[in-house]
C-alpha atoms as a PDB file:
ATOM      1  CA  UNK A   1      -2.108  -1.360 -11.300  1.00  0.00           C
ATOM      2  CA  UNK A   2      -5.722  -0.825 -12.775  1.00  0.00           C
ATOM      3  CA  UNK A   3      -8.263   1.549 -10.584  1.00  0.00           C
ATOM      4  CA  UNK A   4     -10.765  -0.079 -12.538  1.00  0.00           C
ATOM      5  CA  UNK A   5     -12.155  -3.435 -11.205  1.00  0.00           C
ATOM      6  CA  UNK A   6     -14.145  -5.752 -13.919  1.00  0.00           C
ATOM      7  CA  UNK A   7     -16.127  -7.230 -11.384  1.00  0.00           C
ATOM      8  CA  UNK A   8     -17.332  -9.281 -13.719  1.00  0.00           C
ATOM      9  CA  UNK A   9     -14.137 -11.187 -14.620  1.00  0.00           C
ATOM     10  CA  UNK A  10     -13.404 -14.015 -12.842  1.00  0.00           C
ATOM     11  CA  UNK A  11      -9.841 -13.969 -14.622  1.00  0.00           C
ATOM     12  CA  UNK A  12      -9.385 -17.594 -15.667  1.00  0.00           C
ATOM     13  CA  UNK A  13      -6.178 -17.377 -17.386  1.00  0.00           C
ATOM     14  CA  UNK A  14      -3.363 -15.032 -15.732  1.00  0.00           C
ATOM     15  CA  UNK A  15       0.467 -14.318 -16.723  1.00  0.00           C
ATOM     16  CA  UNK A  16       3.260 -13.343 -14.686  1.00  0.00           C
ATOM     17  CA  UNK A  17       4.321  -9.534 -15.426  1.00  0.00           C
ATOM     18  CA  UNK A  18       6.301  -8.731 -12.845  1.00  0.00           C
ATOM     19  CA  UNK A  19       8.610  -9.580  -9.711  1.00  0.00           C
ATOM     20  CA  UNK A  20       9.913  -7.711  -6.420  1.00  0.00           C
ATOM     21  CA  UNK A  21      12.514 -10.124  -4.932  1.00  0.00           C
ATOM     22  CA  UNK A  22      13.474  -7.713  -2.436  1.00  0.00           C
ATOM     23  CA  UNK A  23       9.358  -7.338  -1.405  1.00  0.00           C
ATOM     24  CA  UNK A  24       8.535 -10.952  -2.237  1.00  0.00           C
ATOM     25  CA  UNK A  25       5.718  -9.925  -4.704  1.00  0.00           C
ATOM     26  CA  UNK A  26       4.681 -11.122  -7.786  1.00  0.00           C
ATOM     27  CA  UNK A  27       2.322  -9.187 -10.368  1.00  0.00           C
ATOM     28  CA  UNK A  28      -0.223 -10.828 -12.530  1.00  0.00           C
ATOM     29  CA  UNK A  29      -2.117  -9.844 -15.814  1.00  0.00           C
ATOM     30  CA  UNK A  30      -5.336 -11.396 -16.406  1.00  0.00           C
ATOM     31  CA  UNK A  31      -5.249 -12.091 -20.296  1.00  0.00           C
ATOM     32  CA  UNK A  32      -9.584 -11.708 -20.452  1.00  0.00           C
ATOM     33  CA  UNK A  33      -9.567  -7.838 -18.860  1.00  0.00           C
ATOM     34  CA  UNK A  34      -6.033  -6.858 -19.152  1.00  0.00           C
ATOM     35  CA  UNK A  35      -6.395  -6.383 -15.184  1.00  0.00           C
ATOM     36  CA  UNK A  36      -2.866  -6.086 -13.264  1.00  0.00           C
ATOM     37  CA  UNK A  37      -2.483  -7.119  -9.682  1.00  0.00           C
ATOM     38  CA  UNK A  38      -0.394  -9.037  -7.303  1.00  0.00           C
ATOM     39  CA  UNK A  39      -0.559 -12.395  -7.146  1.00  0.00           C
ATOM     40  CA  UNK A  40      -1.589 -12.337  -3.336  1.00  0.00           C
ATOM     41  CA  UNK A  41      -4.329 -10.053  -4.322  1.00  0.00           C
ATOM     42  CA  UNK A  42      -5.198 -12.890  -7.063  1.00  0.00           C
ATOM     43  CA  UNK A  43      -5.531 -15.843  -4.392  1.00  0.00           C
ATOM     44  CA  UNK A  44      -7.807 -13.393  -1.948  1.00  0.00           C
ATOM     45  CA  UNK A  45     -10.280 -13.234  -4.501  1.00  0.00           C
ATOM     46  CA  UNK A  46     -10.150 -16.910  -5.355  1.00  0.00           C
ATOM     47  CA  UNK A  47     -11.020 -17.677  -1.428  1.00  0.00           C
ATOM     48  CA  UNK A  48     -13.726 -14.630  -1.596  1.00  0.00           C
ATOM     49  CA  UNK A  49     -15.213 -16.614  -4.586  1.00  0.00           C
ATOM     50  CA  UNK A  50     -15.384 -20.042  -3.217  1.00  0.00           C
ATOM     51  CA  UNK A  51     -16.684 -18.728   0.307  1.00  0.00           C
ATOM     52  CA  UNK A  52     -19.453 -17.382  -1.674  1.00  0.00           C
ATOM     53  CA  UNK A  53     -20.387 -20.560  -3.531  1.00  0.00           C
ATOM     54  CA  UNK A  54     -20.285 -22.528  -0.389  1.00  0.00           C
ATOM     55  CA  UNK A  55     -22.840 -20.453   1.274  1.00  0.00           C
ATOM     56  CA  UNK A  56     -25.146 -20.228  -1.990  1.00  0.00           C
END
């Protein structure tokens, strides 16, 4: 996985790189910033983002 965060990216479109059937983990790619992370990690910052626009 990346060490570097583009904070600015809100990664719109993702792929699928990876899977861990035996962990139950799935690794995306966002196709703006090349970012890799798991999927879980993807939906946590979707919730992070729309708590923030509710309380703008």
């Amino acid at each position: 996985m990346n060490s570097n965060m583009n904070s600015n990216c809100k990664h719109p479109r993702i792929r699928v790189v990876a899977r861990d059937e035996d962990e139950d983990i799935e690794y995306v790619e966002c196709l703006e910033c090349g970012e890799v992370f798991d999927s879980d990690e993807f939906r946590d910052m979707a919730i992070e983002e729309a708590t923030k626009k509710d309380e703008s």
